[in-house]
PDB file of N, CA and C in Angstrom:
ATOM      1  N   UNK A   1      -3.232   5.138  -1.959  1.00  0.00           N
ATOM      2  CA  UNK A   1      -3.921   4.719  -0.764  1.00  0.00           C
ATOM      3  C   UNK A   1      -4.107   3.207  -0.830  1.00  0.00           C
ATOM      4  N   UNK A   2      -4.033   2.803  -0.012  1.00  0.00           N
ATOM      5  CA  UNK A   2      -4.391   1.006   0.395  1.00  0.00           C
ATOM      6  C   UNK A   2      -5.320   0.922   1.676  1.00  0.00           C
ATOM      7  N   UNK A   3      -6.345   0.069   0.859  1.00  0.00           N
ATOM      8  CA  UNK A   3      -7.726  -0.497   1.633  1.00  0.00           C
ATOM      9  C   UNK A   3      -7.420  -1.923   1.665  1.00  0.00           C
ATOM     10  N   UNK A   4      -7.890  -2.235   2.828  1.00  0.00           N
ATOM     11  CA  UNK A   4      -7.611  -4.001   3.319  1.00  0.00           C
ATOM     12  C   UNK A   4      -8.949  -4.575   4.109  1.00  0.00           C
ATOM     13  N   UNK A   5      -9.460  -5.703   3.190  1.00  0.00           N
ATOM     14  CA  UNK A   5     -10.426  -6.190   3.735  1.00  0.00           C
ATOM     15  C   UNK A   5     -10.269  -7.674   3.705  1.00  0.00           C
ATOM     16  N   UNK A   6     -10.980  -8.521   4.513  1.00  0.00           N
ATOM     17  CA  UNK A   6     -10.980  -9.970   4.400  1.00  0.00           C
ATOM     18  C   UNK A   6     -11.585 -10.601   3.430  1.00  0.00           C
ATOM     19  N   UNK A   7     -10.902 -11.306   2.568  1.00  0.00           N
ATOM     20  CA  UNK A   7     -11.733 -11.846   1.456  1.00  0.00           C
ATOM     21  C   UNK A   7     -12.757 -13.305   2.211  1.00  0.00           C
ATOM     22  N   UNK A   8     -12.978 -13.600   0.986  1.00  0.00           N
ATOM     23  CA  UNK A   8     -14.082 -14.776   1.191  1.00  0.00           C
ATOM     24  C   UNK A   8     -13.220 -16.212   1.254  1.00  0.00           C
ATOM     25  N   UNK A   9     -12.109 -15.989   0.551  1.00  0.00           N
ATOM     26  CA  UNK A   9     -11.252 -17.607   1.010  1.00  0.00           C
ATOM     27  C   UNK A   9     -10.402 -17.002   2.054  1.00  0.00           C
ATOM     28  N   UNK A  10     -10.665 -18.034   3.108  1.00  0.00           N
ATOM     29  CA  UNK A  10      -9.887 -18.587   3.899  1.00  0.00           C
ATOM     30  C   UNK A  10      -8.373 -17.795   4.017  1.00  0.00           C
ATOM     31  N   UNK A  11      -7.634 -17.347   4.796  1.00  0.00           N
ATOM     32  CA  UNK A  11      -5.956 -17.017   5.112  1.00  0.00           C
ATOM     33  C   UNK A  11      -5.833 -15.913   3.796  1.00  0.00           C
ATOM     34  N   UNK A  12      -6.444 -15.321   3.357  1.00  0.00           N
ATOM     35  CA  UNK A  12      -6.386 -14.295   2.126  1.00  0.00           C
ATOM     36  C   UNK A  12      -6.799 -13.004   2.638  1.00  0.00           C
ATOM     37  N   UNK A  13      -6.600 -11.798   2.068  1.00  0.00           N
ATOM     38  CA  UNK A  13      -6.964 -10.322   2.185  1.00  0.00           C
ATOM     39  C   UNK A  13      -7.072  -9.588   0.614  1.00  0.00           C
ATOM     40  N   UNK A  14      -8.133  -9.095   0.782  1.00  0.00           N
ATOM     41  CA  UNK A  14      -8.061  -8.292  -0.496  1.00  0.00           C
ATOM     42  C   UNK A  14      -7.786  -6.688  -0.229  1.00  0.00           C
ATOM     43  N   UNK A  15      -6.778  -6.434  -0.981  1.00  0.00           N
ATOM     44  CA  UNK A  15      -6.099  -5.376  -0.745  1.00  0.00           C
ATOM     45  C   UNK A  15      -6.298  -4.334  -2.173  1.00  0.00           C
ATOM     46  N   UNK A  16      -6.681  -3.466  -1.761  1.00  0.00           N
ATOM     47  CA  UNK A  16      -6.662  -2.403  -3.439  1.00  0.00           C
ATOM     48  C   UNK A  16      -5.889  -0.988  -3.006  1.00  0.00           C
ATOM     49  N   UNK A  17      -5.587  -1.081  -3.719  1.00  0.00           N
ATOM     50  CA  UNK A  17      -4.032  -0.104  -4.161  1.00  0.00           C
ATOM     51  C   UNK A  17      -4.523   0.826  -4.975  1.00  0.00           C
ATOM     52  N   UNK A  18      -4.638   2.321  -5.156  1.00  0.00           N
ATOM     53  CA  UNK A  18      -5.168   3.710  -5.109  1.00  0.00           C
ATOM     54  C   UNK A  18      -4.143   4.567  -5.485  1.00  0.00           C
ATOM     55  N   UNK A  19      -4.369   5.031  -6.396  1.00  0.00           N
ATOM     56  CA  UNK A  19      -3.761   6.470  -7.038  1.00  0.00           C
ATOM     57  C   UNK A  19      -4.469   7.646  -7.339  1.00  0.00           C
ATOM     58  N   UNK A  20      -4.571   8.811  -6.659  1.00  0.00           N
ATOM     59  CA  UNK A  20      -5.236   9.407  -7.126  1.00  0.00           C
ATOM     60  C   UNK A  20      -5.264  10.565  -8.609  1.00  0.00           C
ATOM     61  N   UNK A  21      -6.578  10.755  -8.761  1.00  0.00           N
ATOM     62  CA  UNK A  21      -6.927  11.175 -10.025  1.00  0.00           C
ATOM     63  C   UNK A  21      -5.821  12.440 -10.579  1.00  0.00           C
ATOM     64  N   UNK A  22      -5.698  12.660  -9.334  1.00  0.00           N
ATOM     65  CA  UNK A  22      -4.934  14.005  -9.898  1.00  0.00           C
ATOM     66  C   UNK A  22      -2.886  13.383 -10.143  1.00  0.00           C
ATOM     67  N   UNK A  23      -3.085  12.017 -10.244  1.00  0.00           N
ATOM     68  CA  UNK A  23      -1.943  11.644 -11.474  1.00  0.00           C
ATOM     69  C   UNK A  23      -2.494  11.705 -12.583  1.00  0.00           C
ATOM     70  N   UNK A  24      -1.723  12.243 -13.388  1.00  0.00           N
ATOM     71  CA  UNK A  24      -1.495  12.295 -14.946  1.00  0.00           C
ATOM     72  C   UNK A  24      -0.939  11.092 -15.285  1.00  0.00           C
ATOM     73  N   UNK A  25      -1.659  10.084 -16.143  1.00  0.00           N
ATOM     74  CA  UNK A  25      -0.567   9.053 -16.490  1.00  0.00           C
ATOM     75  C   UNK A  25      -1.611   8.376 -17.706  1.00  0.00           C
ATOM     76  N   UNK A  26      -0.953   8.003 -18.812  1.00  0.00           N
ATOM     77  CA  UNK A  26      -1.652   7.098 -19.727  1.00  0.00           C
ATOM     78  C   UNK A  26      -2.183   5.461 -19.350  1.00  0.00           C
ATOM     79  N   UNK A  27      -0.900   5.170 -18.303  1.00  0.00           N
ATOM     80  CA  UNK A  27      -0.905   3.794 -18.067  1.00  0.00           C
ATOM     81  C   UNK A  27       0.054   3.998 -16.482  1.00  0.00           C
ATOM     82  N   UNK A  28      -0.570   3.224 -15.194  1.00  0.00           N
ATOM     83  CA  UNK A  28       0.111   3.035 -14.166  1.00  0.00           C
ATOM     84  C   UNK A  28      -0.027   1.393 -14.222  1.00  0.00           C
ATOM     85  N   UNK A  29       1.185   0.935 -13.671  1.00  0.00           N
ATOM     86  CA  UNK A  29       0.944  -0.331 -13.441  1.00  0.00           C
ATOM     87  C   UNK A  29       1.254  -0.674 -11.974  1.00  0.00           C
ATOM     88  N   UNK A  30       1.093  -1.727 -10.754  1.00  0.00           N
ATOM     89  CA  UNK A  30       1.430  -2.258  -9.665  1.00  0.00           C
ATOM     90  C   UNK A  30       2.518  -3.036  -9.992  1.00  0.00           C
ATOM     91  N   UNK A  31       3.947  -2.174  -9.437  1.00  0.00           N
ATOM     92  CA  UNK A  31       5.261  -3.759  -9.196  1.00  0.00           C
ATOM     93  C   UNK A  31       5.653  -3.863  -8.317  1.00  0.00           C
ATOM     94  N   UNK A  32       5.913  -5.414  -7.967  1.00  0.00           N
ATOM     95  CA  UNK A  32       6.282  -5.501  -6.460  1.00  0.00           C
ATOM     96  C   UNK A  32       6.865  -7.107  -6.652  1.00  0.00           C
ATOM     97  N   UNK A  33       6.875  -7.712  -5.002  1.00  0.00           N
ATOM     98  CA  UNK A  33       7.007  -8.899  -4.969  1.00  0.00           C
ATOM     99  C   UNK A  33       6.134  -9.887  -5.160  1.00  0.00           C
ATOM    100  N   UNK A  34       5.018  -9.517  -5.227  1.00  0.00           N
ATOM    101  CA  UNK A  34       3.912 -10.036  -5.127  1.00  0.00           C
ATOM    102  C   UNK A  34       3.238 -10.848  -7.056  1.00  0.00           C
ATOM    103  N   UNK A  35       4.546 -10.033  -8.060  1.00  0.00           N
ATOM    104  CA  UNK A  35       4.556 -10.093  -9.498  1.00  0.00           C
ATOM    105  C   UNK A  35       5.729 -10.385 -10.391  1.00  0.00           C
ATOM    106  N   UNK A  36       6.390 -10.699  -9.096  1.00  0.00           N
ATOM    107  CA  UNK A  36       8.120 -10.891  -9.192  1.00  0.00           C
ATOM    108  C   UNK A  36       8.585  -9.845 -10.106  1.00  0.00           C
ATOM    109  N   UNK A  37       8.032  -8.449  -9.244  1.00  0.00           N
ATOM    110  CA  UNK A  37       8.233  -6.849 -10.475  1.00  0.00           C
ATOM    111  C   UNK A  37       8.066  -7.242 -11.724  1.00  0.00           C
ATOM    112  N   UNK A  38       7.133  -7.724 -12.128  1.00  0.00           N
ATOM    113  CA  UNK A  38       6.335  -7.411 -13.602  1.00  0.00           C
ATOM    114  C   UNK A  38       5.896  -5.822 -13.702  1.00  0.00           C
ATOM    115  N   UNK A  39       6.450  -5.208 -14.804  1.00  0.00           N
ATOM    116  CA  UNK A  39       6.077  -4.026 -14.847  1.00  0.00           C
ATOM    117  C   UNK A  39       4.697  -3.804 -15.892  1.00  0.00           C
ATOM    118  N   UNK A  40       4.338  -5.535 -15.866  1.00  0.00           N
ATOM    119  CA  UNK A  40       2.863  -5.620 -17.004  1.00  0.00           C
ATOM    120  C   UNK A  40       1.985  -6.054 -16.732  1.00  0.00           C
ATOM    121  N   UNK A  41       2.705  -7.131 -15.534  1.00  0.00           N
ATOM    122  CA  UNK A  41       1.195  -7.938 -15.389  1.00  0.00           C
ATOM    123  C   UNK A  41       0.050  -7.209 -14.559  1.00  0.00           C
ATOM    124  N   UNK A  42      -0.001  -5.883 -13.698  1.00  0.00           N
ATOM    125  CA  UNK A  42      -1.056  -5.648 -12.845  1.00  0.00           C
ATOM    126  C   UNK A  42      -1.094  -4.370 -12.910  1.00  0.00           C
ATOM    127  N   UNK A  43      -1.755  -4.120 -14.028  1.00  0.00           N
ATOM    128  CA  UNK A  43      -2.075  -2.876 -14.820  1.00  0.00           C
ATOM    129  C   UNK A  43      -3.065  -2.353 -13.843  1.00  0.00           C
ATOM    130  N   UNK A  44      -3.510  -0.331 -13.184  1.00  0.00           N
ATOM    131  CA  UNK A  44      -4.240   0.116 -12.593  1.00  0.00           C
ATOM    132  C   UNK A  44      -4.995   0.655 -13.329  1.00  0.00           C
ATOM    133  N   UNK A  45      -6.747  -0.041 -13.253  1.00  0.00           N
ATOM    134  CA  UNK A  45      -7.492   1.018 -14.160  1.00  0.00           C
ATOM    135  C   UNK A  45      -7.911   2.352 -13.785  1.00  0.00           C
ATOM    136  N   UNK A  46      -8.612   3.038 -14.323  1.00  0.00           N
ATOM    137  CA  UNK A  46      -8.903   4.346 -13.766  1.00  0.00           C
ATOM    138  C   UNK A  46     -10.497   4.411 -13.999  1.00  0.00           C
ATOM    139  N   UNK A  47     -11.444   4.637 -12.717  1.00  0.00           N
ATOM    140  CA  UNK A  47     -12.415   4.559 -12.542  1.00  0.00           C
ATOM    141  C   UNK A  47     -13.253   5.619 -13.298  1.00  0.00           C
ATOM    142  N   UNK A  48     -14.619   4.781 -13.383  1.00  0.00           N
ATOM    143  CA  UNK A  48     -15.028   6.194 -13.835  1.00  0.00           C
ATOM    144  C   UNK A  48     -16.193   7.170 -13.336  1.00  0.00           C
ATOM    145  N   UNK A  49     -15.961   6.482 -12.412  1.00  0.00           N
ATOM    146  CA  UNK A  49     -16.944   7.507 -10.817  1.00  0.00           C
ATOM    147  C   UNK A  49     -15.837   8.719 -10.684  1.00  0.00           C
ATOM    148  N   UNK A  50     -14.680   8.303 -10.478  1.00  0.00           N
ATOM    149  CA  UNK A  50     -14.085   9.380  -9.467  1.00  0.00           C
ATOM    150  C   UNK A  50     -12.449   9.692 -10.479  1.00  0.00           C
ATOM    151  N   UNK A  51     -11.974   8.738 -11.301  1.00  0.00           N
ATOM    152  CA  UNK A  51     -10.755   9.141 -12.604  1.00  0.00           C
ATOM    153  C   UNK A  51      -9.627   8.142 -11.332  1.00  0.00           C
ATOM    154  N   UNK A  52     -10.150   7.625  -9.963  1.00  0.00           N
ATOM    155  CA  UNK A  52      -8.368   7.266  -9.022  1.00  0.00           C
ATOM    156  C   UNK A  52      -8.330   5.774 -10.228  1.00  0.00           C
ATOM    157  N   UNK A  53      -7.087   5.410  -9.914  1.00  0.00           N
ATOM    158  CA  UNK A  53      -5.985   4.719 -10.563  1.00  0.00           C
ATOM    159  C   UNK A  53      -6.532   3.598  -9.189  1.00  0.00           C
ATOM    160  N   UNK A  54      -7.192   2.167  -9.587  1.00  0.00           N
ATOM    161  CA  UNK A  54      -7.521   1.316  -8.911  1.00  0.00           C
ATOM    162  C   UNK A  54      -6.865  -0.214  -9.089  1.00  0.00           C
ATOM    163  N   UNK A  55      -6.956  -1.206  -8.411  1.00  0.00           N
ATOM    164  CA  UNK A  55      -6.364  -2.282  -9.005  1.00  0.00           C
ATOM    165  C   UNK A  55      -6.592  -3.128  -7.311  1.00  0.00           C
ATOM    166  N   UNK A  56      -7.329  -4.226  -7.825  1.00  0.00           N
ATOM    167  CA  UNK A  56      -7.919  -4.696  -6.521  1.00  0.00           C
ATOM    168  C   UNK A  56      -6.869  -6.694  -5.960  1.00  0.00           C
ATOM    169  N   UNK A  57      -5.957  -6.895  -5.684  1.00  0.00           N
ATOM    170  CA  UNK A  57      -5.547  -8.022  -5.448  1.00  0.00           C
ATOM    171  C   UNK A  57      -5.778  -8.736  -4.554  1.00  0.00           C
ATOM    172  N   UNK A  58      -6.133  -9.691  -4.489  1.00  0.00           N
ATOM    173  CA  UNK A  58      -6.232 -10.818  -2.986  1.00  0.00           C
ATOM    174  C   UNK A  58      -4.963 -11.748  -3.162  1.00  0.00           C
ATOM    175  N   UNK A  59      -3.802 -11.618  -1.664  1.00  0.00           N
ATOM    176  CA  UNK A  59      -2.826 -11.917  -1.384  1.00  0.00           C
ATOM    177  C   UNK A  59      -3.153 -13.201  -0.092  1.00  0.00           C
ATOM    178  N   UNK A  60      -2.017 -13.925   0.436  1.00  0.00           N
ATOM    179  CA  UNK A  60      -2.078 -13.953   1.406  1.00  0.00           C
ATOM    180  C   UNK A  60      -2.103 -13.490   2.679  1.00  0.00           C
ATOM    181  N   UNK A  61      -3.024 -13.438   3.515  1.00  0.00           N
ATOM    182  CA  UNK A  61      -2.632 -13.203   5.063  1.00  0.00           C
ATOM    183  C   UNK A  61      -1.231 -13.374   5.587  1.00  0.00           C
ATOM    184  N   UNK A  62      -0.820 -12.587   6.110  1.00  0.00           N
ATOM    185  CA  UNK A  62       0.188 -12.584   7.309  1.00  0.00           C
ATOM    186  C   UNK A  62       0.921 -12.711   6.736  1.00  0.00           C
ATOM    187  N   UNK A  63       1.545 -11.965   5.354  1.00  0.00           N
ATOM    188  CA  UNK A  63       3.090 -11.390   4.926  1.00  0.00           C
ATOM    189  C   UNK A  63       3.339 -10.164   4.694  1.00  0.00           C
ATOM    190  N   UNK A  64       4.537  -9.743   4.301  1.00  0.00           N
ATOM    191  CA  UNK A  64       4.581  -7.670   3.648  1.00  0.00           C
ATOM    192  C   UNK A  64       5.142  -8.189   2.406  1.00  0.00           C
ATOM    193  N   UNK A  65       4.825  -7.269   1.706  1.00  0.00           N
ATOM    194  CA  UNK A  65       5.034  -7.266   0.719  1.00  0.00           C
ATOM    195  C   UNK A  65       5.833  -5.618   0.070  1.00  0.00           C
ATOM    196  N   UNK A  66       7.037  -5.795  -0.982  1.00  0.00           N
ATOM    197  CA  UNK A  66       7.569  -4.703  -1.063  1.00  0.00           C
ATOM    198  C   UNK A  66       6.850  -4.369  -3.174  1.00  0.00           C
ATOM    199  N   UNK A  67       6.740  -2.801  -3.113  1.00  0.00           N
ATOM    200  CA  UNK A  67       5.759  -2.408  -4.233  1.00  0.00           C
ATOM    201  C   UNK A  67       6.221  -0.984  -4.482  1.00  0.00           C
ATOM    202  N   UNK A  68       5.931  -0.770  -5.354  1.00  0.00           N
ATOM    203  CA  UNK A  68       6.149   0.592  -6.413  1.00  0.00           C
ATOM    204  C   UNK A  68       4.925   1.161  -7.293  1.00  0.00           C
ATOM    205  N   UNK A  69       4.797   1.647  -7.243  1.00  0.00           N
ATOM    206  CA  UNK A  69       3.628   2.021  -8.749  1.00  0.00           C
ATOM    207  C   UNK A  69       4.411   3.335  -9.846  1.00  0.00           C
ATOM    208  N   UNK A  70       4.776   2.351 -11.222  1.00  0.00           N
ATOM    209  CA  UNK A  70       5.343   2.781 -12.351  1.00  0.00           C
ATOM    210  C   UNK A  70       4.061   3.293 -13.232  1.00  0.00           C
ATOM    211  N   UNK A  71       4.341   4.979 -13.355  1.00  0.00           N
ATOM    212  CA  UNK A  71       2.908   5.591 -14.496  1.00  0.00           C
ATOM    213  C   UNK A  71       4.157   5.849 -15.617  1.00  0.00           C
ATOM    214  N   UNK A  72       3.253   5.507 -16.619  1.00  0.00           N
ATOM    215  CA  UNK A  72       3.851   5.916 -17.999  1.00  0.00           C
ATOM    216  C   UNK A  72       5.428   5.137 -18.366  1.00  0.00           C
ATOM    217  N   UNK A  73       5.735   3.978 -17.668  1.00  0.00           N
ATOM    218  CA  UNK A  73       6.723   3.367 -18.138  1.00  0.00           C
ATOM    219  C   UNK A  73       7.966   3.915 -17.627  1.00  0.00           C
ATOM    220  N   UNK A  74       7.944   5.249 -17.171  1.00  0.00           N
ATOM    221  CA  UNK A  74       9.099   5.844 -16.769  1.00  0.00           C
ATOM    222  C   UNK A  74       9.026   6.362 -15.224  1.00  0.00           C
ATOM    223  N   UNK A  75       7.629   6.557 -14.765  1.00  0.00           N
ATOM    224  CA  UNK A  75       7.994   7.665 -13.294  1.00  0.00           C
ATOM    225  C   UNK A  75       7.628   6.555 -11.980  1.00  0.00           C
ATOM    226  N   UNK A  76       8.495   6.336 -11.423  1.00  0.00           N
ATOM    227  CA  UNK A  76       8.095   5.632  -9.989  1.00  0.00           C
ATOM    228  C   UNK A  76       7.389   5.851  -8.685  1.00  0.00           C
ATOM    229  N   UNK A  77       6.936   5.668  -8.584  1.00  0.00           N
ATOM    230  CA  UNK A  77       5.731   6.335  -7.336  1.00  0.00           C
ATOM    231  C   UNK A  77       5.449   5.672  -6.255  1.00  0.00           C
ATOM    232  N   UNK A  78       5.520   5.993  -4.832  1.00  0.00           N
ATOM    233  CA  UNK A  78       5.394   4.770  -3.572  1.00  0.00           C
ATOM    234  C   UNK A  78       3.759   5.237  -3.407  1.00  0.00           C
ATOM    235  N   UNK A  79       3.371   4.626  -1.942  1.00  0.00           N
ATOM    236  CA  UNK A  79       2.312   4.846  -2.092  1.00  0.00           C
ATOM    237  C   UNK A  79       2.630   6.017  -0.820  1.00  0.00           C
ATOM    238  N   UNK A  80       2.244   6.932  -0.248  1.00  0.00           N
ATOM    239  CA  UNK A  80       2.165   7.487   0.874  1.00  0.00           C
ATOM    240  C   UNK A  80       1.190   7.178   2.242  1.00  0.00           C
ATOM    241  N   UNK A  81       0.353   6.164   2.060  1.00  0.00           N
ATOM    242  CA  UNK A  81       0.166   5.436   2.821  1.00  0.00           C
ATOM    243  C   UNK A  81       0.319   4.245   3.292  1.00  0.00           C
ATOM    244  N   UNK A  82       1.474   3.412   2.785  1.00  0.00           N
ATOM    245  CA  UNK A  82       1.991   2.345   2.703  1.00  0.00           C
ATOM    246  C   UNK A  82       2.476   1.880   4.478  1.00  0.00           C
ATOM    247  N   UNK A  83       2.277   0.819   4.881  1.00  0.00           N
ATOM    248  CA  UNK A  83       2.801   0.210   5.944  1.00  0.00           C
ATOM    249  C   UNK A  83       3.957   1.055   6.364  1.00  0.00           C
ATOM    250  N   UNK A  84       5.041   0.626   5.692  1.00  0.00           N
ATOM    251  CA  UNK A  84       6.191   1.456   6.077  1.00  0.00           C
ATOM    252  C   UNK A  84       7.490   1.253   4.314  1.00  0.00           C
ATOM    253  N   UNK A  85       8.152   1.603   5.026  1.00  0.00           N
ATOM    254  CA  UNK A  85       9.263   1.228   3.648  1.00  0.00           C
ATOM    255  C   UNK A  85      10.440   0.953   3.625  1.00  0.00           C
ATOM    256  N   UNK A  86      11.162   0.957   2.902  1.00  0.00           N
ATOM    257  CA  UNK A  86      12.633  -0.114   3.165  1.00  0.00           C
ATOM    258  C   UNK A  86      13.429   0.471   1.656  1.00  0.00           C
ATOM    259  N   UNK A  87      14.812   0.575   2.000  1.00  0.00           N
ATOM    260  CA  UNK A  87      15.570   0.956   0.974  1.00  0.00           C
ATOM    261  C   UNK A  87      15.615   0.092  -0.142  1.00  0.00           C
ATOM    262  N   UNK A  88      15.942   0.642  -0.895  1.00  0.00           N
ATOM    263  CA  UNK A  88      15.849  -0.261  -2.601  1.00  0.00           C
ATOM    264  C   UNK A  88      17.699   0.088  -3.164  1.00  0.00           C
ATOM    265  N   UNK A  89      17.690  -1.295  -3.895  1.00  0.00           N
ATOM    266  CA  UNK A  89      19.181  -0.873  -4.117  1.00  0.00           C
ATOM    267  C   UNK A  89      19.505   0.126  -5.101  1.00  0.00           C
ATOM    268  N   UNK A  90      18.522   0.655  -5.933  1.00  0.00           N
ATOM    269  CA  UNK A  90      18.718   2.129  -6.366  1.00  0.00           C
ATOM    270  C   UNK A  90      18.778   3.257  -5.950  1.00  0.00           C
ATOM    271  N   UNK A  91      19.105   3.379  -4.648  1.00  0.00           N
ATOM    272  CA  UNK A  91      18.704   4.949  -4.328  1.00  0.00           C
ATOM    273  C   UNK A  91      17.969   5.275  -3.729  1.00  0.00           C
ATOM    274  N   UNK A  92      16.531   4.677  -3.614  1.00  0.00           N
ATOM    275  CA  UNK A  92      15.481   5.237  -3.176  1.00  0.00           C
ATOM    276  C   UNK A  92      14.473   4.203  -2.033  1.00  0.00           C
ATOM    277  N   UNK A  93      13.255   4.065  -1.997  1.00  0.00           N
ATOM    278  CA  UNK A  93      12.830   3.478  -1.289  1.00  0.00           C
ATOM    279  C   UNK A  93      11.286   2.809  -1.975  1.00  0.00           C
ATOM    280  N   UNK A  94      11.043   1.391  -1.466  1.00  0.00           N
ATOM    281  CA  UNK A  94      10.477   0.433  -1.717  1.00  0.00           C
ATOM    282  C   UNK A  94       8.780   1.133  -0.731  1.00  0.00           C
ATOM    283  N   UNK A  95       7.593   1.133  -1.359  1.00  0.00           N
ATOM    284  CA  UNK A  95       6.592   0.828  -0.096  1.00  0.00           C
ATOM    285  C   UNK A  95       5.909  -0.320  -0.039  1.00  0.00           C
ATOM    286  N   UNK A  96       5.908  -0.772   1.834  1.00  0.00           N
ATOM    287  CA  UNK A  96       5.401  -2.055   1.719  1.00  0.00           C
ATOM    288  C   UNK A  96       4.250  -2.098   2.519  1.00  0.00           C
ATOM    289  N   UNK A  97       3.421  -3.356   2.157  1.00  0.00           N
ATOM    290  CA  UNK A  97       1.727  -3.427   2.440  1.00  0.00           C
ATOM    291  C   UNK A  97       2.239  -4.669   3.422  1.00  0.00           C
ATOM    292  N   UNK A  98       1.548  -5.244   4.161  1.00  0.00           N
ATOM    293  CA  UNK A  98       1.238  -6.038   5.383  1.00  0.00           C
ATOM    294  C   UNK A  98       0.091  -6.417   4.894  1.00  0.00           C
ATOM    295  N   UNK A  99       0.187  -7.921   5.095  1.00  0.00           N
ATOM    296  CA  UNK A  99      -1.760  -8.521   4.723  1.00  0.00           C
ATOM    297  C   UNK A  99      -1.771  -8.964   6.179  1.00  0.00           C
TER     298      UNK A  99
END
């Protein structure tokens, strides 16, 4: 799931990106364009109100951005509420967020 709110600087949105609890995963991380697909740098923690897979970024306003969420190093996951999505040159498909 993706929540979008206006941050406090200026032309920015803070956007948090949602997995829910009922993934199984040791480790999910956020990759996208937004990390030039770092599959390390934007690790999702897992809360401990509710167990969802959270990870809160402030981007710029007024771009899309294309994203994946990798659990356990191996399984790829879009988001199902994502803006919309766009083919990936593997096979499958990219989901992308709008700030």
């Amino acid at each position: 799931m993706i929540t979008k709110t206006p941050s406090s600087k200026p032309g920015y949105m803070l956007i948090t990106f949602e997995l829910p609890s009922a993934i199984w995963a040791e480790k999910v991380s956020l990759v996208g364009e937004f990390n030039d697909w770092s599959r390390t740098s934007h690790l999702l923690r897992q809360s401990r109100d509710d167990s969802a897979w959270r990870i809160i970024l402030e981007l710029p306003a007024g771009h899309e951005y294309q994203f994946r969420y990798l659990v356990n190093d191996s399984d790829w996951h879009n988001d199902w509420h994502a803006d919309k999505y766009v083919p990936n040159p593997y096979g499958g498909d990219n989901s992308v967020v709008a700030t």
